[in-house]
Structures are given as structure tokens and as C-alpha cells.
C-alpha atoms as a PDB file:
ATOM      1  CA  UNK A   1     115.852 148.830  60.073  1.00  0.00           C
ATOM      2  CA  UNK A   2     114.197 145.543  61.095  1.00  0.00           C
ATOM      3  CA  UNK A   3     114.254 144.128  64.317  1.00  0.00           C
ATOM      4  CA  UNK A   4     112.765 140.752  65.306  1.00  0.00           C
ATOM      5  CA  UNK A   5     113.007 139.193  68.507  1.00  0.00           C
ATOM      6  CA  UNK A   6     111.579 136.406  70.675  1.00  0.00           C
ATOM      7  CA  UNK A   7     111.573 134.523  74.158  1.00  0.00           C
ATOM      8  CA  UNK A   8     110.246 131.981  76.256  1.00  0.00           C
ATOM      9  CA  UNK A   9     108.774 133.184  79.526  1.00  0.00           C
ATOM     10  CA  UNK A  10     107.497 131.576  83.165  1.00  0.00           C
ATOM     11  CA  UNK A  11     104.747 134.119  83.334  1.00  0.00           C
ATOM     12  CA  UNK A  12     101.480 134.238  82.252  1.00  0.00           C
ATOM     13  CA  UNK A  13     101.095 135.784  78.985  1.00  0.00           C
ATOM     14  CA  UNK A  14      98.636 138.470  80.316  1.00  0.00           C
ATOM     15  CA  UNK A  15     100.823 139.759  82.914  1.00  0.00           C
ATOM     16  CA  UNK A  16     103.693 141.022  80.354  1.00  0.00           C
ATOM     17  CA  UNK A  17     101.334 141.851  77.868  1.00  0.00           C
ATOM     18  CA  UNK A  18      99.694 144.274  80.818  1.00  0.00           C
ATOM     19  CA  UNK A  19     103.191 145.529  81.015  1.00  0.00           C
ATOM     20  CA  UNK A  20     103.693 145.806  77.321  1.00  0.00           C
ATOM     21  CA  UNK A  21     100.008 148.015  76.978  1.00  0.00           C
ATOM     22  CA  UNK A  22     100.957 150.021  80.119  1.00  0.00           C
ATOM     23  CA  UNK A  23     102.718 152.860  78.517  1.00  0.00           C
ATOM     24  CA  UNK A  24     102.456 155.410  81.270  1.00  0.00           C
ATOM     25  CA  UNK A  25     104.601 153.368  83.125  1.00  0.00           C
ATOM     26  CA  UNK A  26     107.637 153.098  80.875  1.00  0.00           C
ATOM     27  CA  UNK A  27     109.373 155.913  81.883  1.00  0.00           C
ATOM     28  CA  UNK A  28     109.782 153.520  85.561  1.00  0.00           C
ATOM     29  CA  UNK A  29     111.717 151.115  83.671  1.00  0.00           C
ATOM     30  CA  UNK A  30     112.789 152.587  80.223  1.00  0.00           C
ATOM     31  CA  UNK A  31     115.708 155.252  80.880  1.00  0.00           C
ATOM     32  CA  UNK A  32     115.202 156.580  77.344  1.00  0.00           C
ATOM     33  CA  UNK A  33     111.762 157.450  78.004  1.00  0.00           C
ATOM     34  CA  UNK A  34     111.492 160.327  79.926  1.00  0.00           C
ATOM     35  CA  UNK A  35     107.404 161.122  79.955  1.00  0.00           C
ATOM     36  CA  UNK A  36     104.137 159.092  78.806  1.00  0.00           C
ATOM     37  CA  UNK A  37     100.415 160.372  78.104  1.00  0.00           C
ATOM     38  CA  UNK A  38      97.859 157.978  77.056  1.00  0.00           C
ATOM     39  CA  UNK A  39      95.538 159.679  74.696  1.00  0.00           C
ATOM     40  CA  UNK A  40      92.855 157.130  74.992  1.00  0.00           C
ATOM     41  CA  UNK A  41      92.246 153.964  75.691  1.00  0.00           C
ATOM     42  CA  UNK A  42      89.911 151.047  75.483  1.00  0.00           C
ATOM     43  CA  UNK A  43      89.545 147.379  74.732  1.00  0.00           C
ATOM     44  CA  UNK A  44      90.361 147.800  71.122  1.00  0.00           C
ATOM     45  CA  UNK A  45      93.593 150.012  71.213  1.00  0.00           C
ATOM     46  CA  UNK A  46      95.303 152.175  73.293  1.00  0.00           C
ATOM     47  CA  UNK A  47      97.236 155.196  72.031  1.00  0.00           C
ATOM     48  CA  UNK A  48     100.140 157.396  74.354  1.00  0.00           C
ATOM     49  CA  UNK A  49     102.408 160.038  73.373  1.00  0.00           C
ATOM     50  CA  UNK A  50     106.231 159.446  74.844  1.00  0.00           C
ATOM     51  CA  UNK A  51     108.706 162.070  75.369  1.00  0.00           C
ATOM     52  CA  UNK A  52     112.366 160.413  74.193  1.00  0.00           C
ATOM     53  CA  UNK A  53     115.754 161.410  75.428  1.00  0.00           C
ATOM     54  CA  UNK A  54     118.555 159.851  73.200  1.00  0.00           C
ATOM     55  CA  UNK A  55     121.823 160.249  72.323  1.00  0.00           C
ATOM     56  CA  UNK A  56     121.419 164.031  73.580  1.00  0.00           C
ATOM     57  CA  UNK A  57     118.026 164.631  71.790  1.00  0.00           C
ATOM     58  CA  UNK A  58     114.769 165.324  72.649  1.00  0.00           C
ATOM     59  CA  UNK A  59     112.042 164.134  71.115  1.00  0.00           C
ATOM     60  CA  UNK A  60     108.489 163.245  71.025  1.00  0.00           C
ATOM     61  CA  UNK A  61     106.410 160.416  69.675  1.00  0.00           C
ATOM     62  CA  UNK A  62     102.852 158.973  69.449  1.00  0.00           C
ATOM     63  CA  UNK A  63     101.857 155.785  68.399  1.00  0.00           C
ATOM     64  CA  UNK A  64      98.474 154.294  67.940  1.00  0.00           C
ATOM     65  CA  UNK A  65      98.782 150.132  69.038  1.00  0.00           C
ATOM     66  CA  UNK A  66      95.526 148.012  67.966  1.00  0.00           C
ATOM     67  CA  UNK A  67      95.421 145.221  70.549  1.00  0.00           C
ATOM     68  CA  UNK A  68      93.784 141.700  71.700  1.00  0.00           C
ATOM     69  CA  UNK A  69      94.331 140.897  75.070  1.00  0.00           C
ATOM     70  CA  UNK A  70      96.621 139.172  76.087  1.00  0.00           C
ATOM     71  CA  UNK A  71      98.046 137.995  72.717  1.00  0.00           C
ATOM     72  CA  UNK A  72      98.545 140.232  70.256  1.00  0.00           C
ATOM     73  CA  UNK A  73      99.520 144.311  70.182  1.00  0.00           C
ATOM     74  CA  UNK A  74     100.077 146.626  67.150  1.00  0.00           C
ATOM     75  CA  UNK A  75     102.404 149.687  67.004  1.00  0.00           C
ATOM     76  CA  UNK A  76     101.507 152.533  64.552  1.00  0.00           C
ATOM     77  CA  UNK A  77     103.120 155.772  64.334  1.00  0.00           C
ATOM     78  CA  UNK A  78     101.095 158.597  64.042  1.00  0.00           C
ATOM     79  CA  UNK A  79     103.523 161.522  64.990  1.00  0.00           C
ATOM     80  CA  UNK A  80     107.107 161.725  65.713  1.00  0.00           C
ATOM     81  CA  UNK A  81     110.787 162.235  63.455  1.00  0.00           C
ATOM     82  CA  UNK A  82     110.680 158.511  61.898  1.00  0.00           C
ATOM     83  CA  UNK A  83     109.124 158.141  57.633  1.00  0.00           C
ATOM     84  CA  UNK A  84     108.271 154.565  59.547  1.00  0.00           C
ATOM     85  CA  UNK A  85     107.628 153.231  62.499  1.00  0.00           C
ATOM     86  CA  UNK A  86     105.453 150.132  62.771  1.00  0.00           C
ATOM     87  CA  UNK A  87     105.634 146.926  64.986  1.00  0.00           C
ATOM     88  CA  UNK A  88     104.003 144.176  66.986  1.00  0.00           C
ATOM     89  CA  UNK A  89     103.898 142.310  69.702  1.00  0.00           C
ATOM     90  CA  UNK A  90     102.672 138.797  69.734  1.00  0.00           C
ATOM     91  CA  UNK A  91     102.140 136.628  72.619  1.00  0.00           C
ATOM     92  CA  UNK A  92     101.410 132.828  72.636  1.00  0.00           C
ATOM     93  CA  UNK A  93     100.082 130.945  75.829  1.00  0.00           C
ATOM     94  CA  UNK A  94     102.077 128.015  76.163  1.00  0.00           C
ATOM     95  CA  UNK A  95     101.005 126.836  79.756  1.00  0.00           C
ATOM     96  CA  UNK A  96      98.927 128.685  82.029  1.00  0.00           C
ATOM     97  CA  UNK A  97     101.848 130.212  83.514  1.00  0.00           C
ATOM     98  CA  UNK A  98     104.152 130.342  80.652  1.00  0.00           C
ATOM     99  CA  UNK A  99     104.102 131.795  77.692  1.00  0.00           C
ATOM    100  CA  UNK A 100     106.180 133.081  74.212  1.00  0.00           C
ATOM    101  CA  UNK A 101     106.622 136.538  73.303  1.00  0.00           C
ATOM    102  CA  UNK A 102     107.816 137.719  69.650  1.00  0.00           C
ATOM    103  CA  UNK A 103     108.612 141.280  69.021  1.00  0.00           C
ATOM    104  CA  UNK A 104     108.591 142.859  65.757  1.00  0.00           C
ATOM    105  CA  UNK A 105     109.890 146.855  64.850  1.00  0.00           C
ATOM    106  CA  UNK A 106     110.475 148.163  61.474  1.00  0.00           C
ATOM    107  CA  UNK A 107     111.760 151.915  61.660  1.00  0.00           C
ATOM    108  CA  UNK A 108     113.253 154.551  60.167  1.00  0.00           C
ATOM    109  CA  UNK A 109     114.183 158.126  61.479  1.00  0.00           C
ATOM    110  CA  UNK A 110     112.891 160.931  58.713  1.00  0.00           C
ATOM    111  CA  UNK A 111     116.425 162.728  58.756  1.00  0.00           C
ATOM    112  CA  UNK A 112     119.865 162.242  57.908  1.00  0.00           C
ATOM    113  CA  UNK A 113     120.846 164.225  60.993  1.00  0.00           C
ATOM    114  CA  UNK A 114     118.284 161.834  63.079  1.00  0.00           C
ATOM    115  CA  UNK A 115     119.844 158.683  61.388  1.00  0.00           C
ATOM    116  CA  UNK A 116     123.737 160.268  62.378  1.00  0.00           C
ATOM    117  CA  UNK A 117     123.104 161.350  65.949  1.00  0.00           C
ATOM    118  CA  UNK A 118     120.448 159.356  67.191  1.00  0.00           C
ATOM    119  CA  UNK A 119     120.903 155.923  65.084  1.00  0.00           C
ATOM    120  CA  UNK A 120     123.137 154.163  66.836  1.00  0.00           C
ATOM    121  CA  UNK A 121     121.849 154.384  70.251  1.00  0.00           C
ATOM    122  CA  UNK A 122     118.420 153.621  68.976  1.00  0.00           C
ATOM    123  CA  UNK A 123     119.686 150.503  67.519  1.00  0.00           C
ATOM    124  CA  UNK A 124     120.342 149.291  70.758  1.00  0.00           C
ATOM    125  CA  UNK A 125     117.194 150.620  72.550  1.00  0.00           C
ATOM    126  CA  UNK A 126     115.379 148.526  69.540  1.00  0.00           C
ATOM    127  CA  UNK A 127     117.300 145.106  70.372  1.00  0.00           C
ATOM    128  CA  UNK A 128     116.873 145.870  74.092  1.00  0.00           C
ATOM    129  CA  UNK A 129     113.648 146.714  74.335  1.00  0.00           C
ATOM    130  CA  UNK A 130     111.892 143.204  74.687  1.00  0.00           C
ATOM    131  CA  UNK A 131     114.351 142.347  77.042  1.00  0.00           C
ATOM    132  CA  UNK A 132     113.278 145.400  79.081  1.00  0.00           C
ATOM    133  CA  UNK A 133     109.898 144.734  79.011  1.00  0.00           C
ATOM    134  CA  UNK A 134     110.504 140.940  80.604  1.00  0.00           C
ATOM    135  CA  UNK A 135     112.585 141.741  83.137  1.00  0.00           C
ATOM    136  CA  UNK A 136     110.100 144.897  84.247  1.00  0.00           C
ATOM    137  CA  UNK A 137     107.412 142.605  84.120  1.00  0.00           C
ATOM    138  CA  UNK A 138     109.654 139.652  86.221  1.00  0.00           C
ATOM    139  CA  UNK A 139     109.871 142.728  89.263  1.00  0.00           C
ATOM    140  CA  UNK A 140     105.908 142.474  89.200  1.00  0.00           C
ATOM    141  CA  UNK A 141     103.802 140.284  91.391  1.00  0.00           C
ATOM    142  CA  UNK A 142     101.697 138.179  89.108  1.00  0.00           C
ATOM    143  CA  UNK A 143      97.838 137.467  90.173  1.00  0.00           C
ATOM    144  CA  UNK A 144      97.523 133.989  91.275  1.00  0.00           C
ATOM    145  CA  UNK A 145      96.142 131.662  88.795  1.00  0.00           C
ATOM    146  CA  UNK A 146      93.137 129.664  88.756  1.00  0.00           C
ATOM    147  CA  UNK A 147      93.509 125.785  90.813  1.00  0.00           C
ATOM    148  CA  UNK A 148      92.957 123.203  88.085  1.00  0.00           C
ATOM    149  CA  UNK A 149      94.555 119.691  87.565  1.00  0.00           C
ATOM    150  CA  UNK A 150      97.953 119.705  86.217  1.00  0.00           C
ATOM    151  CA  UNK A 151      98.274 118.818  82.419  1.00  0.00           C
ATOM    152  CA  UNK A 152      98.304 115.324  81.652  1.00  0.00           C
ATOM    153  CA  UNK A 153      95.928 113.035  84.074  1.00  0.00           C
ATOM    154  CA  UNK A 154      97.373 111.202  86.658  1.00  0.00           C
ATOM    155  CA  UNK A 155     100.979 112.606  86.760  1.00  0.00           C
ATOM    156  CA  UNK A 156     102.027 112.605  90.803  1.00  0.00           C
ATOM    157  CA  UNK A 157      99.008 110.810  91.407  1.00  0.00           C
ATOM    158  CA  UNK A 158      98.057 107.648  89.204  1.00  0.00           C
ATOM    159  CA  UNK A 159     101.514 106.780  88.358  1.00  0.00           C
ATOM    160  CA  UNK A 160     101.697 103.527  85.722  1.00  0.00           C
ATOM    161  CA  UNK A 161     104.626 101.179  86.524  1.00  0.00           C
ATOM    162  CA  UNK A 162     107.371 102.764  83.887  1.00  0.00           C
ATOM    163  CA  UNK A 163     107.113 106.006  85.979  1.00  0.00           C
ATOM    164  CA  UNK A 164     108.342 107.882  89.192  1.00  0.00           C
ATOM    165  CA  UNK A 165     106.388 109.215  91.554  1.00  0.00           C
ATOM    166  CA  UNK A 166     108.062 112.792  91.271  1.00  0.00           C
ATOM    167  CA  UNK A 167     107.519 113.697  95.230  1.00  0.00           C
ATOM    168  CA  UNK A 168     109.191 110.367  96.039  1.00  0.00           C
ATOM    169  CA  UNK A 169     112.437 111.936  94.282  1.00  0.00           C
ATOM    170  CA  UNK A 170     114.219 115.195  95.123  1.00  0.00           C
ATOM    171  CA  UNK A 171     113.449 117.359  92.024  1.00  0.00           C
ATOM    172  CA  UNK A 172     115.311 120.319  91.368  1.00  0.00           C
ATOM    173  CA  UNK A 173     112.295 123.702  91.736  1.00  0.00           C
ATOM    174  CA  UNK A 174     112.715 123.612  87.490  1.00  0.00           C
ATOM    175  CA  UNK A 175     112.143 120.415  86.661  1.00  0.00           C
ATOM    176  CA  UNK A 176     109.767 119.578  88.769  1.00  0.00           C
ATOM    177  CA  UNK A 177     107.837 122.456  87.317  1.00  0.00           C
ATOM    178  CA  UNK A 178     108.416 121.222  83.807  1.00  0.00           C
ATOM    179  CA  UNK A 179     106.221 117.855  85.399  1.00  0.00           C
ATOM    180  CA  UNK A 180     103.739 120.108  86.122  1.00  0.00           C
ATOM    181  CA  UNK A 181     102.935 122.193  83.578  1.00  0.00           C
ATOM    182  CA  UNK A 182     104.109 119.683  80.833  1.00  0.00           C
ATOM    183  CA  UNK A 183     102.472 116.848  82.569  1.00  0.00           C
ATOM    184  CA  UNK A 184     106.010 114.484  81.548  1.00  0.00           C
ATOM    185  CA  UNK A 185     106.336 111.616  83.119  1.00  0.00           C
ATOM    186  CA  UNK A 186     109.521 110.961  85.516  1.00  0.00           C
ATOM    187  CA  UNK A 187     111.142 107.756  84.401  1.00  0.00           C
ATOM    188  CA  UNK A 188     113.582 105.586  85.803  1.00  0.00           C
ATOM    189  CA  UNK A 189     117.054 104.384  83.553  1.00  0.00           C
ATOM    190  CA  UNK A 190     115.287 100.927  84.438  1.00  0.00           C
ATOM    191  CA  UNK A 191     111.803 101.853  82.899  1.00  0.00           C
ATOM    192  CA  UNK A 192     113.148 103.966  80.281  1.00  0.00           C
ATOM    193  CA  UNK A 193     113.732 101.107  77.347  1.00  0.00           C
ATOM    194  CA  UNK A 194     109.882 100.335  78.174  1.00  0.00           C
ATOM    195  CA  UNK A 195     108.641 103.772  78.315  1.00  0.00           C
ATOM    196  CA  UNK A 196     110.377 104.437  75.220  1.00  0.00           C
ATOM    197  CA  UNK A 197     109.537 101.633  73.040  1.00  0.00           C
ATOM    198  CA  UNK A 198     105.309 102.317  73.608  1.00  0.00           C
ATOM    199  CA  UNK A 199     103.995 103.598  69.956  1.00  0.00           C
ATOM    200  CA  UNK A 200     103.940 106.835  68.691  1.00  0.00           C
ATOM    201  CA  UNK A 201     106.215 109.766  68.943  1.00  0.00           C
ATOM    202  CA  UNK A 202     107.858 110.860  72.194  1.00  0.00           C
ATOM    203  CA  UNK A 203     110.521 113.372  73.558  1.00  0.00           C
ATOM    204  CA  UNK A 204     112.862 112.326  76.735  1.00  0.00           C
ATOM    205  CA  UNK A 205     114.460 115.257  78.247  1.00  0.00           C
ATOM    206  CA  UNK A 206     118.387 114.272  79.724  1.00  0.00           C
ATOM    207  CA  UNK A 207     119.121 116.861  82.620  1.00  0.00           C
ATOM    208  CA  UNK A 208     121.581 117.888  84.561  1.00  0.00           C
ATOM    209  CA  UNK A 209     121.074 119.367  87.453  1.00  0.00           C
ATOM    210  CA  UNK A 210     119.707 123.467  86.005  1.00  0.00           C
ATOM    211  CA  UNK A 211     122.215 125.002  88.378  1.00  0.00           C
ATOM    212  CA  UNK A 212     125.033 123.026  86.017  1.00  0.00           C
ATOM    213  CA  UNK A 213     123.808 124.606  82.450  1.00  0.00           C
ATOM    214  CA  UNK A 214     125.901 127.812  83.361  1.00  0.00           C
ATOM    215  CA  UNK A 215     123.261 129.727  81.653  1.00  0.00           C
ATOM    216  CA  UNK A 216     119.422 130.376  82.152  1.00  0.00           C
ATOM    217  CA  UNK A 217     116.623 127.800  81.087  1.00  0.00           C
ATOM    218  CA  UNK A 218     113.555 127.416  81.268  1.00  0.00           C
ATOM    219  CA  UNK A 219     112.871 123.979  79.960  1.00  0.00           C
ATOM    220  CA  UNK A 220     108.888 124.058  81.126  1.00  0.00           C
ATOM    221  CA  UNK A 221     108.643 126.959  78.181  1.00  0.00           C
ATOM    222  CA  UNK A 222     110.762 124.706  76.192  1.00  0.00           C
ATOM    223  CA  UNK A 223     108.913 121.442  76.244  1.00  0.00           C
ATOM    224  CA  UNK A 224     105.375 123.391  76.397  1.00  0.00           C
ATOM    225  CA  UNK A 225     106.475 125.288  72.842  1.00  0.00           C
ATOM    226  CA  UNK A 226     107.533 121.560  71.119  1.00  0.00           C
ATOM    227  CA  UNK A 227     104.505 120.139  72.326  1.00  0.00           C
ATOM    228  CA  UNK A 228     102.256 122.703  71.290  1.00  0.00           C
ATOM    229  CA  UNK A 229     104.288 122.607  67.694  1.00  0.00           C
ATOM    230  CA  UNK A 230     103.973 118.591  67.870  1.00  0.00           C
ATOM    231  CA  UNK A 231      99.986 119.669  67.667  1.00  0.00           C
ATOM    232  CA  UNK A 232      99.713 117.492  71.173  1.00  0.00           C
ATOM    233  CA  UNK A 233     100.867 113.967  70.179  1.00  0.00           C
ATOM    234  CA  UNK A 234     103.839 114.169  71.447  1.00  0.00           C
ATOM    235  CA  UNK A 235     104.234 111.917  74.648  1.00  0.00           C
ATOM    236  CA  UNK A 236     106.722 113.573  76.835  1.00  0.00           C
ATOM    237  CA  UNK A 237     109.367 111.782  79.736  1.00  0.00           C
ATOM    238  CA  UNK A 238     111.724 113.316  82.055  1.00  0.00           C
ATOM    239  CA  UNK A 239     114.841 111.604  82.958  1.00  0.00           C
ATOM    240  CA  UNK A 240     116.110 113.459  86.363  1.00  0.00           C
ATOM    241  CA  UNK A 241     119.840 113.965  86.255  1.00  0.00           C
ATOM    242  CA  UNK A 242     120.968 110.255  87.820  1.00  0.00           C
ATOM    243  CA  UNK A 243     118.874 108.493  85.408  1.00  0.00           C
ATOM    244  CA  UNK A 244     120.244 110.561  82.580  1.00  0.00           C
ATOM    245  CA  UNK A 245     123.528 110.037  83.565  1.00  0.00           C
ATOM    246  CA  UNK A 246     122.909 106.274  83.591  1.00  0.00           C
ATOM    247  CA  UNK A 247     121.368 106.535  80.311  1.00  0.00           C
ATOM    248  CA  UNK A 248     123.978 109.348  78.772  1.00  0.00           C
ATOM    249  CA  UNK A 249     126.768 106.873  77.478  1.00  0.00           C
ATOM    250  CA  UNK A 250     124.135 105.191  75.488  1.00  0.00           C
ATOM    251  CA  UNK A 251     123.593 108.175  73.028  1.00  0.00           C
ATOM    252  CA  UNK A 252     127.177 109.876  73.591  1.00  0.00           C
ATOM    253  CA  UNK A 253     125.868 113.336  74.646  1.00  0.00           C
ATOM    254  CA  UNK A 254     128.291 115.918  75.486  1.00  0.00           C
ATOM    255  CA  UNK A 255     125.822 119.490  76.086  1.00  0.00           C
ATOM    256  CA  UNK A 256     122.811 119.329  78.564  1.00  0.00           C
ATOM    257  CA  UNK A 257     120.242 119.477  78.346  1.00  0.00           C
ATOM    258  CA  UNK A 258     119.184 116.917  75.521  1.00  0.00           C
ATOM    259  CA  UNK A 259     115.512 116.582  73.953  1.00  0.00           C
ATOM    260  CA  UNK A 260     115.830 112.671  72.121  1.00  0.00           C
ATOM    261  CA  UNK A 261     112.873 112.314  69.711  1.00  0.00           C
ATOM    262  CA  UNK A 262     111.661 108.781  69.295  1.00  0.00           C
ATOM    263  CA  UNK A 263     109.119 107.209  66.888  1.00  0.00           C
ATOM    264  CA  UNK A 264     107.466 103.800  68.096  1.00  0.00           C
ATOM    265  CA  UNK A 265     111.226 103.042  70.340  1.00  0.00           C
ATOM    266  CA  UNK A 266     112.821 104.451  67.306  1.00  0.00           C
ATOM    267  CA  UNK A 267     115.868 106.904  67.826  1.00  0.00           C
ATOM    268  CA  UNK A 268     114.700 109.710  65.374  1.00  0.00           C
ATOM    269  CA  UNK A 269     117.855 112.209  66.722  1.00  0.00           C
ATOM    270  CA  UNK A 270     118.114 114.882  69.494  1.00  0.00           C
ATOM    271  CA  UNK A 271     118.746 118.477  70.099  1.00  0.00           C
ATOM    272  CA  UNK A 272     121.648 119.254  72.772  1.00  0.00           C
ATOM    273  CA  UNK A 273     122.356 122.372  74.573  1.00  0.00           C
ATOM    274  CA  UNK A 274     120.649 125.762  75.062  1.00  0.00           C
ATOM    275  CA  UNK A 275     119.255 126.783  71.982  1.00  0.00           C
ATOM    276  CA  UNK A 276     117.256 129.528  70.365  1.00  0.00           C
ATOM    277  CA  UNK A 277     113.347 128.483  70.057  1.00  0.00           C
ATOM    278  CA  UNK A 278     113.374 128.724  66.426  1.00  0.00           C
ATOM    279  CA  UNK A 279     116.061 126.138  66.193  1.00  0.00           C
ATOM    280  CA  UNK A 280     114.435 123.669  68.526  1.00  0.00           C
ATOM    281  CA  UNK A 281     111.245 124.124  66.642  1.00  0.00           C
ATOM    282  CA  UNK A 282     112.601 123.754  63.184  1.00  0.00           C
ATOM    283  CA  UNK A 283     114.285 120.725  64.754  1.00  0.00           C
ATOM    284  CA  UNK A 284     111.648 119.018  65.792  1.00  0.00           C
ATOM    285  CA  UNK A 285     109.608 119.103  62.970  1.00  0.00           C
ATOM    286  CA  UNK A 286     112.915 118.218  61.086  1.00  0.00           C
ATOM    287  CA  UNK A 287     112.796 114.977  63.311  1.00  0.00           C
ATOM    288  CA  UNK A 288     109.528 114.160  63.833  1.00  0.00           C
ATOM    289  CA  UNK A 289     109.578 113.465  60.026  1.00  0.00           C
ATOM    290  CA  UNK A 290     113.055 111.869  59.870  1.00  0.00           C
ATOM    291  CA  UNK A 291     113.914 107.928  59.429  1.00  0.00           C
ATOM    292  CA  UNK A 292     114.720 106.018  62.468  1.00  0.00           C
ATOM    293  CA  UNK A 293     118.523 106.132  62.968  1.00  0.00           C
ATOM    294  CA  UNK A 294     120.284 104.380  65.646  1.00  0.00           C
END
């Protein structure tokens, strides 16, 4: 059985992976796991032995996990009723506190009376378990990070005359960290036509206000993944939700948020609604090479 999963994430990537390596702490959060040894540990790898509790079971477990702090960890069976067991955990900085987290498990109990009784369950502890891990590490109080400049010189400071100052407007607590750590510029529906039309390729993001998606976002990991995928030539506006719903009737958008990719003024498409990061990835590179439409 193969499980992938992945996730965008307002915390620095070294604070979940800390939660990921620290497996004497998982029977705090993980209900399954009932008791955790680390065998030994160092910069290299760290290796614990877990005593499981599943589906009326009892079981134990030891893995081996090769690891680079903070982005990349390795699971390796070395003892326990599974003829495989092998994952990873990968970990990409995306801003300096944001990151995205991919999970990987391939498995496979050594028993047909392992596969009958305790299958099922595991199956879901397998597509839960990333999920477990963020949420863990989102009880956690994360070390304060370093004081630099935000991304992008200038923004809230040096402000050209196609953008907002974004303390002069009242920025919902998400967007305005999506100016931060993005360093997009806040545009006005009467500046966007000249913002839009400079060369080279660009991404306006059309809000609403967050509290008005009806679901979770985070668009800072969002627009931090498509730049980093753009390779960093991807200039980057926000229009707040007034301004977008000025501008809305001009591209017929019905789902919110909306990422409109533009070469040299050109409308290249746009990606609407909450989607998985894959998709807006695969979009974007999709419509960075596109023809301009209308």
C-alpha cells in the first residue's frame, strides 16, 4: 500500500520537522502509539522503537530514519510484522516562516491475519498521519525568527505610484501576511491596468475577504510555492477584496480566490478556488507557457 501526501504550512520548516524526528513524543499526540525508545541518535539519523496498539493488537516496531535537518527524513524498517515498510518525509522552505511538507509510506503487514485485523485501521492511521503531525506541531510555540527585511525591497516602505501602501488599508491578518512574506504589491482597481501591462510574467491574486472562502487557506504558502516554481520571475500583485470586486466582472470569476497569470499585460488564464498544490503548480507552468487569450 502506497500512501502519498502533501501540505502547505505557516511554520517554519524546522519546527515540524523537530516534531516529525521527535519520536519519543508521539505517544502525546498519536493515540495508536502507546510507547517510544530512541535507540540512538545523532545528526545523521535517529532510530526509536514504538510500541503500537491497533485494531486490538499489540505490536512493536523499529525503524531506522536517515535525516537532513530540516528538509528531508527517511523511514526504514528494521524490526516489526510488515515484509515492507519504508517512507519519507520531505520538507521544502518556502518563506522563512512557511514551508511544504510531502509525506511518502509504502507498507505492507507480513501476515494475512495482520493484513485482516489490523489493515483497515492502519489505512487510516497512514492517511492521517501527516495531518497529525501538523496539527501537533501547530499546539507548539515556534522560536522566533531572525529580523530581516521582508521579501521584495521596498514593499510598505518605497511604494511606486501603481501600488498601495498596505498599512494605509485595513488588511485582513492573511493577506497582509501574504505582502510580507511574498513581498506582492497591493494595487488599486485604478493602477491595476498599469501594473499589469509592465513586461514579463505576473500573478494578481482576487480575494475575498479569507473569513468568506468557507474553508482554510493559506495563500502566503500558496503564492510562495508558485513563485518558487516560477524560478523567481514571477512579479506578484495583490488586489484586496474591494479592488477585486471592482475588477471581478472583467474576467467573470465565480470561486475565490483567483491567481490570473499575465505575460507582458497579456491574459495567459487563471486558477479559481481552493485547490490542491499539485494542481496549482501544474497550472502554472501550464500557463506560464500558454498563448495570450483574452
Amino acid at each position: 500500500m502506497i500512501v502519498r501526501r502533501s501540505a502547505l504550512l505557516t511554520q517554519p520548516a524546522g519546527h515540524l520537522f523537530d516534531v516529525i524526528e521527535a519520536a519519543e513524543n508521539y505517544p502525546r499526540f498519536l493515540p495508536w502509539c502507546v510507547g517510544a525508545v530512541i535507540i540512538s541518535r545523532d545528526d545523521a539519523a535517529v532510530s526509536a522503537e514504538l510500541q503500537v496498539r491497533l485494531a486490538g493488537m499489540n505490536f512493536s516496531m523499529r525503524t531506522r530514519n536517515p535525516k537532513r535537518r530540516p528538509t528531508y527524513m527517511a523511514i526504514h524498517l528494521e524490526r516489526g510484522p510488515f515484509r515492507r515498510f519504508e517512507g519519507e518525509w520531505q520538507l521544502t522552505e518556502l518563506a522563512p516562516d512557511a514551508c511544504k511538507v510531502a509525506f511518502l509510506l509504502d507498507y505492507e503487514f507480513d501476515s494475512r491475519l495482520m493484513t485482516q485485523a489490523a489493515g483497515p485501521v492502519f489505512r487510516l492511521v497512514a492517511d492521517t498521519l501527516m495531518d497529525a503531525f501538523i496539527r501537533h506541531a501547530q499546539t507548539l510555540p515556534v522560536a522566533p525568527l531572525p529580523v530581516s527585511a521582508p521579501a521584495g525591497a521596498g514593499v510598505g516602505t518605497a511604494m511606486n505610484d501603481l501600488t498601495v501602501r498596505p498599512e494605509l488599508i485595513d488588511l485582513h491578518p492573511l493577506l497582509a501576511r501574504m505582502v510580507k512574506l511574498t513581498g506582492a504589491d497591493v494595487i488599486s482597481a485604478e493602477a491595476y491596468d498599469a501594473w499589469t501591462h509592465q513586461r514579463g510574467n505576473a500573478m494578481v491574486v482576487f480575494t475575498k475577504e479569507p473569513d468568506r472562502f468557507n474553508v482554510p487557506l493559506d495563500l502566503a504558502g500558496v503564492v510562495c510555492e508558485l513563485q518558487a516554481t516560477a524560478g523567481g520571475s514571477l512579479r506578484v500583485g495583490l488586489l484586496p477584496p474591494a479592488a477585486s470586486s471592482a475588477m471581478a466582472t472583467r474576467y467573470h470569476f465565480t470561486h475565490w480566490p483567483v491567481f490570473v497569470m499575465l505575460r507582458d499585460g497579456q491574459y495567459l488564464g487563471a486558477v479559481e478556488g481552493i485547490r490542491d498544490w499539485d494542481y496549482y503548480t501544474a497550472e502554472l507552468s501550464r500557463l506560464l507557457g500558454a498563448a495570450p487569450g483574452r
